[in-house]
N, C-alpha and C. Protein backbone atom coordinates (compact mmCIF):
# COMPACT_ATOMS: atom_id res chain seq x y z
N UNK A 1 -3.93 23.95 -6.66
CA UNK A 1 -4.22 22.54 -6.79
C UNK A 1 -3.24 21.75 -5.92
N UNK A 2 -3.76 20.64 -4.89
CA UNK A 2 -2.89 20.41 -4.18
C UNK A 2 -2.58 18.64 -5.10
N UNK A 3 -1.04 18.46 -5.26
CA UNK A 3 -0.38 16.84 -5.40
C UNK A 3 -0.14 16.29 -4.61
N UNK A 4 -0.03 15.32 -4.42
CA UNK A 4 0.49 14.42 -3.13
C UNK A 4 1.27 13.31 -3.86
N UNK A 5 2.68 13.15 -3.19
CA UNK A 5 3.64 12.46 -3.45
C UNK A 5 3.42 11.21 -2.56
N UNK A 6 3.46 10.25 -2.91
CA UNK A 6 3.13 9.21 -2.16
C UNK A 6 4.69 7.93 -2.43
N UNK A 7 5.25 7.85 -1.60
CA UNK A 7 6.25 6.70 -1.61
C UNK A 7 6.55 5.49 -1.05
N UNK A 8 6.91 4.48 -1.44
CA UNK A 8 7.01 3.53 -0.10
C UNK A 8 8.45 4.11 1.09
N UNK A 9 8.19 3.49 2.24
CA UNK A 9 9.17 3.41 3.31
C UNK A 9 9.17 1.75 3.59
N UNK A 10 10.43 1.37 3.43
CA UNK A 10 10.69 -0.11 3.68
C UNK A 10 11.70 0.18 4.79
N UNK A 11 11.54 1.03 5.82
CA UNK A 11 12.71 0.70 7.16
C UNK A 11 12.27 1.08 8.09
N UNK A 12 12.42 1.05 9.20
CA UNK A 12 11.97 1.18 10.61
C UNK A 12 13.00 0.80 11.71
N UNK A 13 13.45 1.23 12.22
CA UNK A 13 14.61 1.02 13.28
C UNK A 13 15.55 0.74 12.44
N UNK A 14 16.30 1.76 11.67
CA UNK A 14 17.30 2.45 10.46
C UNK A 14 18.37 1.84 11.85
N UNK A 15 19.50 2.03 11.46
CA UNK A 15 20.70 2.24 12.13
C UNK A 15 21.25 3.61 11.65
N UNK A 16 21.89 4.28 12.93
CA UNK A 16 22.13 6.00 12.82
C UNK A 16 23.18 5.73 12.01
N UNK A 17 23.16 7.08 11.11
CA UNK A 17 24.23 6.97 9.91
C UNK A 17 24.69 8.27 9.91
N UNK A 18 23.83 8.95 10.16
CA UNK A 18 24.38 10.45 9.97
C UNK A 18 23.81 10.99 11.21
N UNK A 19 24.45 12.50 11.67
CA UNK A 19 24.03 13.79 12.35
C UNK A 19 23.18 14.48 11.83
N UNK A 20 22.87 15.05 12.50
CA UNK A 20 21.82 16.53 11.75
C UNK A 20 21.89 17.10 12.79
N UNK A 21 22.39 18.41 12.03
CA UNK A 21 22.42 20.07 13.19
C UNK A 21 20.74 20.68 13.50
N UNK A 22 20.64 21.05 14.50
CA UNK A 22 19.38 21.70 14.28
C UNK A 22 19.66 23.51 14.64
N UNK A 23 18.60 23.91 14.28
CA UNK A 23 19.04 25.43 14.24
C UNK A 23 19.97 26.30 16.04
N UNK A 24 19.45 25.70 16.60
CA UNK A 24 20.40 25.31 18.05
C UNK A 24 21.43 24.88 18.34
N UNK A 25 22.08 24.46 17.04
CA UNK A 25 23.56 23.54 17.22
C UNK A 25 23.34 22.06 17.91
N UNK A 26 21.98 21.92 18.36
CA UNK A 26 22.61 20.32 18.59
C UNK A 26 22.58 19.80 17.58
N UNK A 27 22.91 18.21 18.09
CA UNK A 27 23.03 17.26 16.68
C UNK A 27 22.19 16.35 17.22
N UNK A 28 21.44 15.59 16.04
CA UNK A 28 20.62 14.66 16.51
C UNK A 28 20.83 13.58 15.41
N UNK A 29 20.43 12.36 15.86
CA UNK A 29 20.85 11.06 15.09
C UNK A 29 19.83 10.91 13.80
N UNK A 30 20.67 10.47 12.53
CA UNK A 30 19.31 10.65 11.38
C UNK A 30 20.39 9.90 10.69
N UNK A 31 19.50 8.66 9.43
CA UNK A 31 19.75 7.83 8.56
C UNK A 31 19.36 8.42 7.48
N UNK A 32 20.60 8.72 6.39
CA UNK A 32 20.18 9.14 5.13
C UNK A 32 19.92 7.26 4.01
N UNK A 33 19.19 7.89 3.40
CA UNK A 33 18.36 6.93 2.13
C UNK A 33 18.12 8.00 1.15
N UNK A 34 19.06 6.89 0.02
CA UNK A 34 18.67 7.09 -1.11
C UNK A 34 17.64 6.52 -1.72
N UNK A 35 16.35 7.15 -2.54
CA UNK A 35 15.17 6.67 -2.78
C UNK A 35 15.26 7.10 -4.33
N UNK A 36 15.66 5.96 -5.04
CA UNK A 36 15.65 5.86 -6.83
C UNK A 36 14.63 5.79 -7.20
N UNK A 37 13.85 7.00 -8.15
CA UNK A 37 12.94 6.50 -8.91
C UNK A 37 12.59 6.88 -10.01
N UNK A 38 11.79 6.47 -11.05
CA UNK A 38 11.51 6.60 -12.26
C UNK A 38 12.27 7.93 -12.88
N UNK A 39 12.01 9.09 -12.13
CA UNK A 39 12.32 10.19 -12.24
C UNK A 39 13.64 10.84 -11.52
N UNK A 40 14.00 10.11 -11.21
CA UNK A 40 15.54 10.51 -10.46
C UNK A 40 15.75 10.13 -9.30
N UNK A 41 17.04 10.61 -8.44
CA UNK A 41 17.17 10.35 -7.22
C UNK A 41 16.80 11.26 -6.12
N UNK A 42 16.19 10.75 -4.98
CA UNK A 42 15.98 12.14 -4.00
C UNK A 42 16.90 11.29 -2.64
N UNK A 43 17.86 12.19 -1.94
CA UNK A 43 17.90 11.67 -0.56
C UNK A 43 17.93 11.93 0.24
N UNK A 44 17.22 11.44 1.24
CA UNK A 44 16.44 12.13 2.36
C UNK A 44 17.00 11.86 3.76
N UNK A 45 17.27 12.81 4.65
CA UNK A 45 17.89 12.41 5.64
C UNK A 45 16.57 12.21 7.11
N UNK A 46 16.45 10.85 7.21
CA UNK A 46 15.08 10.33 7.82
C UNK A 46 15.93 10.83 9.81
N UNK A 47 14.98 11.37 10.40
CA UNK A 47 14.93 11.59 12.02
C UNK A 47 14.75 10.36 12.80
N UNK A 48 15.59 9.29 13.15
CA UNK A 48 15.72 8.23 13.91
C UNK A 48 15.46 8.58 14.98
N UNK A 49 15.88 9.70 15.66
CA UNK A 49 16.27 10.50 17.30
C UNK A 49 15.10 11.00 17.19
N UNK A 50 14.78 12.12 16.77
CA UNK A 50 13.84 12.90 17.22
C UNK A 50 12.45 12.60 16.44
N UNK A 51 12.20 11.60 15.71
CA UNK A 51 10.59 11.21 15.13
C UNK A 51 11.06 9.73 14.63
N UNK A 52 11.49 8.70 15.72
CA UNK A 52 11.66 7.68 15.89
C UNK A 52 10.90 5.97 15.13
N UNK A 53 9.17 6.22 15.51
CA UNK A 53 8.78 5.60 15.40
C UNK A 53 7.71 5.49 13.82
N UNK A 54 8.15 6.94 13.36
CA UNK A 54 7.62 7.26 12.05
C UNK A 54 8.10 6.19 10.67
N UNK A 55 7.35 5.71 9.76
CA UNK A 55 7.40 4.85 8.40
C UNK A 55 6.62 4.40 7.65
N UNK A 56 6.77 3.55 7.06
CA UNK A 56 5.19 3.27 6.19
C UNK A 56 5.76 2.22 5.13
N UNK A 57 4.69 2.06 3.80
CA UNK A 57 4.32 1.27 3.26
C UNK A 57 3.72 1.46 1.67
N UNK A 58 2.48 2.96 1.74
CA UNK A 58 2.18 2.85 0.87
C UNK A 58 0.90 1.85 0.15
N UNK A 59 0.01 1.31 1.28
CA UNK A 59 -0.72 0.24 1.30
C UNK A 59 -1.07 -0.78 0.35
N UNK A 60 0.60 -1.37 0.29
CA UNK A 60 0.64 -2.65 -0.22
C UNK A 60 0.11 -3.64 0.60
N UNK A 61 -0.66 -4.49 0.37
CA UNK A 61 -1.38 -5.01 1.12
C UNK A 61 -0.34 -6.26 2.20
N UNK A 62 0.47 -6.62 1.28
CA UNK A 62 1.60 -7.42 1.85
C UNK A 62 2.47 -6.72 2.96
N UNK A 63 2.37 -5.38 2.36
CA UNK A 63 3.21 -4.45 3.82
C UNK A 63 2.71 -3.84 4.36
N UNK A 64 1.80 -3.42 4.57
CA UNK A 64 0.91 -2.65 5.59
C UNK A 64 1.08 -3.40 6.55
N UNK A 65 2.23 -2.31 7.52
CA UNK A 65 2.12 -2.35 8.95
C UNK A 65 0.74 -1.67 9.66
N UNK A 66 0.28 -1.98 11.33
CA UNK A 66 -0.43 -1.49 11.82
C UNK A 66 -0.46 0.20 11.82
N UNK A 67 -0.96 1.16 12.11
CA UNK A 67 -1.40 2.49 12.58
C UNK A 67 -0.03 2.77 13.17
N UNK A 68 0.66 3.74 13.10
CA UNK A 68 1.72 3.57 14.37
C UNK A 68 1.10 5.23 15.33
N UNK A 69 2.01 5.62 16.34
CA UNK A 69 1.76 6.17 17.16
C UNK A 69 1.85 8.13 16.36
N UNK A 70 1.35 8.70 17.00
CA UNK A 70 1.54 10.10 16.00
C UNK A 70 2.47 10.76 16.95
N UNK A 71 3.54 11.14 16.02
CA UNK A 71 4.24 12.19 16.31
C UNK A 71 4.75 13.30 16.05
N UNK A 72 3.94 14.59 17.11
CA UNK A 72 3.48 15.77 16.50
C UNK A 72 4.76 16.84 16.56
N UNK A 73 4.88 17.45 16.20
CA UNK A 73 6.12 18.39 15.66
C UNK A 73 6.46 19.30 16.94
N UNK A 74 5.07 19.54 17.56
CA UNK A 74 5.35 20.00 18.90
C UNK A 74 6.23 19.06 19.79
N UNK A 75 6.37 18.07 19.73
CA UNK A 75 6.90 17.32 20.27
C UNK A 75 8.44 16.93 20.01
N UNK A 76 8.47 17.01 18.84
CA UNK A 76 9.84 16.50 17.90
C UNK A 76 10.81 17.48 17.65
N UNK A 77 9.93 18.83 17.36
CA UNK A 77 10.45 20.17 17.50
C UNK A 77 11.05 20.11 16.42
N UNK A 78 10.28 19.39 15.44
CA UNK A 78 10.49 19.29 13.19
C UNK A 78 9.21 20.06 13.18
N UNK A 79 9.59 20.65 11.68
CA UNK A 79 8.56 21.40 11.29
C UNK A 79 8.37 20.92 9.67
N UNK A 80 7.48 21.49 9.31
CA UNK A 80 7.16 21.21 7.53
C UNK A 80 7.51 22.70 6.71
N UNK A 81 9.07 22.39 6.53
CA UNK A 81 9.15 23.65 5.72
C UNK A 81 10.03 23.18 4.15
N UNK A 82 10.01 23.39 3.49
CA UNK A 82 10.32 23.44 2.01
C UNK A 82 11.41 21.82 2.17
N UNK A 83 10.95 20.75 1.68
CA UNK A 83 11.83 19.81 1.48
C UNK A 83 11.53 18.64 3.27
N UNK A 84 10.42 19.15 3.54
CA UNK A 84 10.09 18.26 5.09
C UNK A 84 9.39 16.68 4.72
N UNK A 85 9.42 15.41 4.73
CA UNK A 85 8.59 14.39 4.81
C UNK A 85 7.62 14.60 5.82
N UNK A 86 6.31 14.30 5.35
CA UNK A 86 5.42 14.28 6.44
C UNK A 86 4.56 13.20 6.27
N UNK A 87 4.02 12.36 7.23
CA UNK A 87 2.86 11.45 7.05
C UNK A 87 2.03 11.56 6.78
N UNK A 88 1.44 10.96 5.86
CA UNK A 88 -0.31 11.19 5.79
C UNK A 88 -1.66 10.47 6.37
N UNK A 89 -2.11 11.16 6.83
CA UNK A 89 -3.30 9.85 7.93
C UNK A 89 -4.66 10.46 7.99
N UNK A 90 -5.40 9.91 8.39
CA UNK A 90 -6.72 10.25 8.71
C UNK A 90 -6.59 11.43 9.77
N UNK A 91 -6.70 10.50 11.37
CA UNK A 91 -7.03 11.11 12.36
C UNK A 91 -5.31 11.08 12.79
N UNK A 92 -4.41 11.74 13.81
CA UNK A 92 -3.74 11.07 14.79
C UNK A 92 -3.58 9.45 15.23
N UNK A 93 -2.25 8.85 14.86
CA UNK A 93 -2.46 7.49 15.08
C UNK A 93 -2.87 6.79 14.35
N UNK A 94 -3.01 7.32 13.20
CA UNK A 94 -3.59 6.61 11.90
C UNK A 94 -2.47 6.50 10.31
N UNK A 95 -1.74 6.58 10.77
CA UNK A 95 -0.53 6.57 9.04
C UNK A 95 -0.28 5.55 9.31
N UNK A 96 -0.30 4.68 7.81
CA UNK A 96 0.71 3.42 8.16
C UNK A 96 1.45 3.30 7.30
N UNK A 97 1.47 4.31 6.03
CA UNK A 97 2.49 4.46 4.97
C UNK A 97 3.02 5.59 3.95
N UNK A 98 1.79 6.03 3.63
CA UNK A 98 2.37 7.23 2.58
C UNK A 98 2.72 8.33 3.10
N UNK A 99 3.00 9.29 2.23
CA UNK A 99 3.96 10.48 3.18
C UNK A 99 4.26 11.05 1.75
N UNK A 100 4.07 13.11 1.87
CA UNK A 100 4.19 13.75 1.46
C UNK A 100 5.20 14.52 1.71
N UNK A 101 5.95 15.00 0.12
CA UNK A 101 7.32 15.55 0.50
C UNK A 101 6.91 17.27 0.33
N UNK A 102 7.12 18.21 1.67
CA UNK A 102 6.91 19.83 1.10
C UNK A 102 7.64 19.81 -0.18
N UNK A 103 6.44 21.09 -0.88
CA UNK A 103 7.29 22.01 -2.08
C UNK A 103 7.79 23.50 -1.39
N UNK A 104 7.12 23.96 -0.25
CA UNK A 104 7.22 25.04 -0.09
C UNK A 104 7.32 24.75 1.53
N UNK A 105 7.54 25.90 2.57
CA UNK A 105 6.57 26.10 3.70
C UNK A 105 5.41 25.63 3.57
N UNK A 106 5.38 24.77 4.67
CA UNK A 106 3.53 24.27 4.59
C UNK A 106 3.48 23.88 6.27
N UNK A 107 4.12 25.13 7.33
CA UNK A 107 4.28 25.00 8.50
C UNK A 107 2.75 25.20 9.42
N UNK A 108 1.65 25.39 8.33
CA UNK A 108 0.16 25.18 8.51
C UNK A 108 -0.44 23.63 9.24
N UNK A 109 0.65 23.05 8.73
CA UNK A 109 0.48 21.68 9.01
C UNK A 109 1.24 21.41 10.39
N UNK A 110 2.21 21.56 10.91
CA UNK A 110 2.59 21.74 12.32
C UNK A 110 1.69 21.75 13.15
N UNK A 111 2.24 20.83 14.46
CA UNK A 111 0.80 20.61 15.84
C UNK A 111 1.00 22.57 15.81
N UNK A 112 -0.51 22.66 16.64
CA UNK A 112 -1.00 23.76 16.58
C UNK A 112 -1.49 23.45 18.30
N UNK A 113 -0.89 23.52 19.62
CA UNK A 113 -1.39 23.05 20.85
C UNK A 113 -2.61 24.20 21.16
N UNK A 114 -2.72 25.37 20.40
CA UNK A 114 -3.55 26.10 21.17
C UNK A 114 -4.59 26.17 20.17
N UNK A 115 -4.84 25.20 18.97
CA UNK A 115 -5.70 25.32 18.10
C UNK A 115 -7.21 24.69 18.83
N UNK A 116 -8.44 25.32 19.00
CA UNK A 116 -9.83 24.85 19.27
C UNK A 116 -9.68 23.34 18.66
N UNK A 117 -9.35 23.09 17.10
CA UNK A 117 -9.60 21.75 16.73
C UNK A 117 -8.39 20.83 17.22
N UNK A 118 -9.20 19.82 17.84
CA UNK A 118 -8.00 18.30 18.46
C UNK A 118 -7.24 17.77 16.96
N UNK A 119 -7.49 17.95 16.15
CA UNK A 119 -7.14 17.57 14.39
C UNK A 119 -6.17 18.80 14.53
N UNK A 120 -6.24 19.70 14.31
CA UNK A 120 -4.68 20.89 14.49
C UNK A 120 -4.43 21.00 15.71
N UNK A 121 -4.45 20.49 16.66
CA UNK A 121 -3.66 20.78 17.94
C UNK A 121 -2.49 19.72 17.57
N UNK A 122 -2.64 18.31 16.85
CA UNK A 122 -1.63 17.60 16.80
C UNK A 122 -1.27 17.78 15.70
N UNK A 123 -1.47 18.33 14.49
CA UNK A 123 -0.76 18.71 13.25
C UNK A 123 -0.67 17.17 13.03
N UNK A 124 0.74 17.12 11.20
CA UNK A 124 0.97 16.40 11.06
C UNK A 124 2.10 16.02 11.50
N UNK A 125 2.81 14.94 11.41
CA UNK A 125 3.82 14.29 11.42
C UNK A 125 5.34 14.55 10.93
N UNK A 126 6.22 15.24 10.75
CA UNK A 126 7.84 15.55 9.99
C UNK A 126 8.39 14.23 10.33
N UNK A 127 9.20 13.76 9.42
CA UNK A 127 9.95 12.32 9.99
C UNK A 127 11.29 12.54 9.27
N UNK A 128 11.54 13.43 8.67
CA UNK A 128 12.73 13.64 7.60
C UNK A 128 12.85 14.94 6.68
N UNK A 129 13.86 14.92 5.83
CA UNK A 129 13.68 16.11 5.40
C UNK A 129 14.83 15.92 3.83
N UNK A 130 14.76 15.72 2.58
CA UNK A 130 15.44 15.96 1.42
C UNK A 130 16.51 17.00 1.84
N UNK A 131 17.44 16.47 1.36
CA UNK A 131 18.97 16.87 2.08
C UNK A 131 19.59 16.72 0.08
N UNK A 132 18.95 15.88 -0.91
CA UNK A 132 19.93 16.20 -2.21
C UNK A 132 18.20 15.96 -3.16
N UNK A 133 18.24 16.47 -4.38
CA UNK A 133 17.12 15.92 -5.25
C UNK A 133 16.01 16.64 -5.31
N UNK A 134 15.77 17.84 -4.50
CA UNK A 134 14.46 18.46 -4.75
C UNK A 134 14.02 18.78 -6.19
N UNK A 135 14.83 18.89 -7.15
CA UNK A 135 14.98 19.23 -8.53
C UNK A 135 14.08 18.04 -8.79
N UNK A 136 14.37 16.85 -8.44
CA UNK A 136 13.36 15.43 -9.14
C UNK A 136 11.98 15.83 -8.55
N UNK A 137 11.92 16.14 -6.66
CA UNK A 137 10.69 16.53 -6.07
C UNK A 137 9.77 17.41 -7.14
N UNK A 138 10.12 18.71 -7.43
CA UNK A 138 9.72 19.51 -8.07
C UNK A 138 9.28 18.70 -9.76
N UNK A 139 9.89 17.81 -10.38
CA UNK A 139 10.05 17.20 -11.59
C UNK A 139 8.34 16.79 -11.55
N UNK A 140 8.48 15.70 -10.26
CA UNK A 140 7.54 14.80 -10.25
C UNK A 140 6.09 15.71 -9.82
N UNK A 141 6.33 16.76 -8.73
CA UNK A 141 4.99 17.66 -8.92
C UNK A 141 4.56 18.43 -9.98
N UNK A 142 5.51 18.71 -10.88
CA UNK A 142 5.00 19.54 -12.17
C UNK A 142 4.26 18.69 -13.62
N UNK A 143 4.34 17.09 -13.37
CA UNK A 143 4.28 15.90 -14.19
C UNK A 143 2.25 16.08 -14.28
N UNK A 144 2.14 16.00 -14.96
CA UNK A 144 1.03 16.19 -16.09
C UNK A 144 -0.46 15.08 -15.02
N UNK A 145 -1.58 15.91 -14.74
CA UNK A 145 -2.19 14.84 -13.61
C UNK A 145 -3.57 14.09 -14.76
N UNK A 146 -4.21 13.25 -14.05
CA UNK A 146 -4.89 12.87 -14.42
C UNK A 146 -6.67 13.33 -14.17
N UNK A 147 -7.47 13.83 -14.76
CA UNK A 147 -8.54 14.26 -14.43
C UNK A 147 -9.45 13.38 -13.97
N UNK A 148 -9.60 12.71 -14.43
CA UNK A 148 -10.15 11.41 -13.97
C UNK A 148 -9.69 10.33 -12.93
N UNK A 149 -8.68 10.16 -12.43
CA UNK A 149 -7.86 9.59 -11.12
C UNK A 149 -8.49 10.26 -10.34
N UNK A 150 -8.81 9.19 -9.06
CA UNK A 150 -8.99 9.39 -7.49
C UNK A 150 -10.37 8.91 -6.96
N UNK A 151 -10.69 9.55 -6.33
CA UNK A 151 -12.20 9.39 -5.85
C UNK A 151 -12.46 10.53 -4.75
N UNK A 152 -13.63 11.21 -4.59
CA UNK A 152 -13.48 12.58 -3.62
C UNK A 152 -12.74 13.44 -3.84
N UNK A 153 -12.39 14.32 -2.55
CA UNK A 153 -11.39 14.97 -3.03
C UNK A 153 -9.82 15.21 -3.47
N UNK A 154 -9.91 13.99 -3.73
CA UNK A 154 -8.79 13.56 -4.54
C UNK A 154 -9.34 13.42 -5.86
N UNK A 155 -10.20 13.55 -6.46
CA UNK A 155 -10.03 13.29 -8.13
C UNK A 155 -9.87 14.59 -8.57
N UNK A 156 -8.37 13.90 -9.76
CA UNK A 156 -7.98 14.82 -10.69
C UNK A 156 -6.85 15.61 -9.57
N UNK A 157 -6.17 14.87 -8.76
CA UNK A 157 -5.44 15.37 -7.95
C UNK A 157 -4.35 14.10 -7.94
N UNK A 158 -4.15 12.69 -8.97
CA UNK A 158 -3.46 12.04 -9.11
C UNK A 158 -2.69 12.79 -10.13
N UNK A 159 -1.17 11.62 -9.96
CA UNK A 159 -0.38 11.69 -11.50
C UNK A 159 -1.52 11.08 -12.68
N UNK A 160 -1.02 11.57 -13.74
CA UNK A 160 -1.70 10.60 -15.33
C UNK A 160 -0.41 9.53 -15.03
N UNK A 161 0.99 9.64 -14.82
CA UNK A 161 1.68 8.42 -14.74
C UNK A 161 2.63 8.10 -13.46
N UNK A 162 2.19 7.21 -12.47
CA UNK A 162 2.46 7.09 -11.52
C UNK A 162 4.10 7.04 -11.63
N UNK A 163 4.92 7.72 -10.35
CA UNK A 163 6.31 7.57 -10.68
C UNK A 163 6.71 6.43 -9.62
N UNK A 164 7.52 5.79 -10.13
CA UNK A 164 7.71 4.45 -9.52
C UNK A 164 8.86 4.33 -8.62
N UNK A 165 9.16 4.05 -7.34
CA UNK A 165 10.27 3.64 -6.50
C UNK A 165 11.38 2.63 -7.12
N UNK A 166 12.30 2.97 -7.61
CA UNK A 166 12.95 1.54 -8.52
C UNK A 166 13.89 0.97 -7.01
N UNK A 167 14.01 1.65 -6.39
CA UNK A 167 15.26 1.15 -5.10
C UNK A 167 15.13 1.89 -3.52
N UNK A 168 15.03 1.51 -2.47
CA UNK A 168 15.59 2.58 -1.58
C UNK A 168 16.61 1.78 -0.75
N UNK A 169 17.92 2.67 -0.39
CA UNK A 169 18.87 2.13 0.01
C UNK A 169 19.52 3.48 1.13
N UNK A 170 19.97 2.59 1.91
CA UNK A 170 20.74 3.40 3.36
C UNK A 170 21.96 3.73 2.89
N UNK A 171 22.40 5.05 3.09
CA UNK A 171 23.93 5.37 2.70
C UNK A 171 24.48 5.68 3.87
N UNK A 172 25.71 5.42 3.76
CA UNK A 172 26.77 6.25 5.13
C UNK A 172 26.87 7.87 4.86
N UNK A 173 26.85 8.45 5.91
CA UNK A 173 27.04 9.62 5.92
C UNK A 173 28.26 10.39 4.84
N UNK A 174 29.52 10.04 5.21
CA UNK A 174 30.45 10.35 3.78
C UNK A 174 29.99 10.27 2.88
N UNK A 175 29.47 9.16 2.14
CA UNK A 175 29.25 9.00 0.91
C UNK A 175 28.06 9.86 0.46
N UNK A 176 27.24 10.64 1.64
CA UNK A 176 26.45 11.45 0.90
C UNK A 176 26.09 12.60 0.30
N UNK A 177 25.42 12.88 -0.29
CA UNK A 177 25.57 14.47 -1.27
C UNK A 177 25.71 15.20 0.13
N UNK A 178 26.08 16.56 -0.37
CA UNK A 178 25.88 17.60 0.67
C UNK A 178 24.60 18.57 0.22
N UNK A 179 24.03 18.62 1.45
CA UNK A 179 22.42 19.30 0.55
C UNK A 179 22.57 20.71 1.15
């Protein structure tokens, strides 16, 4: 049964706060946020450098930004593996807010350049990655769903009680957990 975590993003051109090593030893520029909610804290260290133009909303109607540009993992050289943010959209070029946090490997979702379909050649989107809190991640996917929520194939693939964003806030690098 697949859940989908859906959160707001209230930032876009973060100011760099932290490093991030990549399996290569470089370092690349990334803003950690703490994201408080109903169910605990998760914080996520968001890719400023290398998946730049990635964010969202959550389609509050008051914040819904436009479509932004897609940026595919082939490109960013992020992947979706256990604890990855990824966008959620229709086609390519189409997210303007929500975003799913991995429970597992789900590197299925990664651009795929030699895939027949133009829909997996660009995969989805990585923009970040849970660096403290997967314990809440895991909390909130194991939380009791509703059979009746959704429409298509989404019904019965909602929460029964939506978990709520109480805060999200930018931390300095020191001050943050070590994940």
């Amino acid at each position: 049964m697949i859940k989908r975590i859906a959160f707001t993003l209230a930032f876009l051109a973060a100011p760099i706060a932290a490093q991030e090593q990549s399996d290569a030893g470089q370092s690349y520029d990334s803003q950690l946020v703490v994201i408080e909610t109903t169910m605990g804290d998760i914080t996520v260290s968001i890719e400023t450098e290398r998946a730049p133009i990635t964010g969202g909303t959550q389609m509050e109607p008051e914040r819904v930004l436009a479509p932004i540009a897609h940026e595919p993992t082939s490109s960013t050289g992020l992947s979706h593996t256990d604890g990855a943010l990824s966008m959620a959209r229709y086609d390519p070029g189409t997210a303007t807010g929500d975003f799913s946090i991995m429970i597992k490997d789900q590197t299925g979702l990664d651009a795929n350049p030699a895939s027949s379909d133009p829909n997996l050649q660009l995969g989805f989107a990585v923009f970040g990655y849970v660096v403290d809190g997967m314990e809440v991640v895991h909390a909130i996917h194991a939380a009791p769903i509703d059979p009746d929520k959704g429409e298509g194939w989404m019904k019965g693939q909602l929460l029964a009680e939506p978990v709520e964003i109480i805060d999200m806030r930018r931390v300095e690098a020191a001050s943050a957990p070590e994940g």
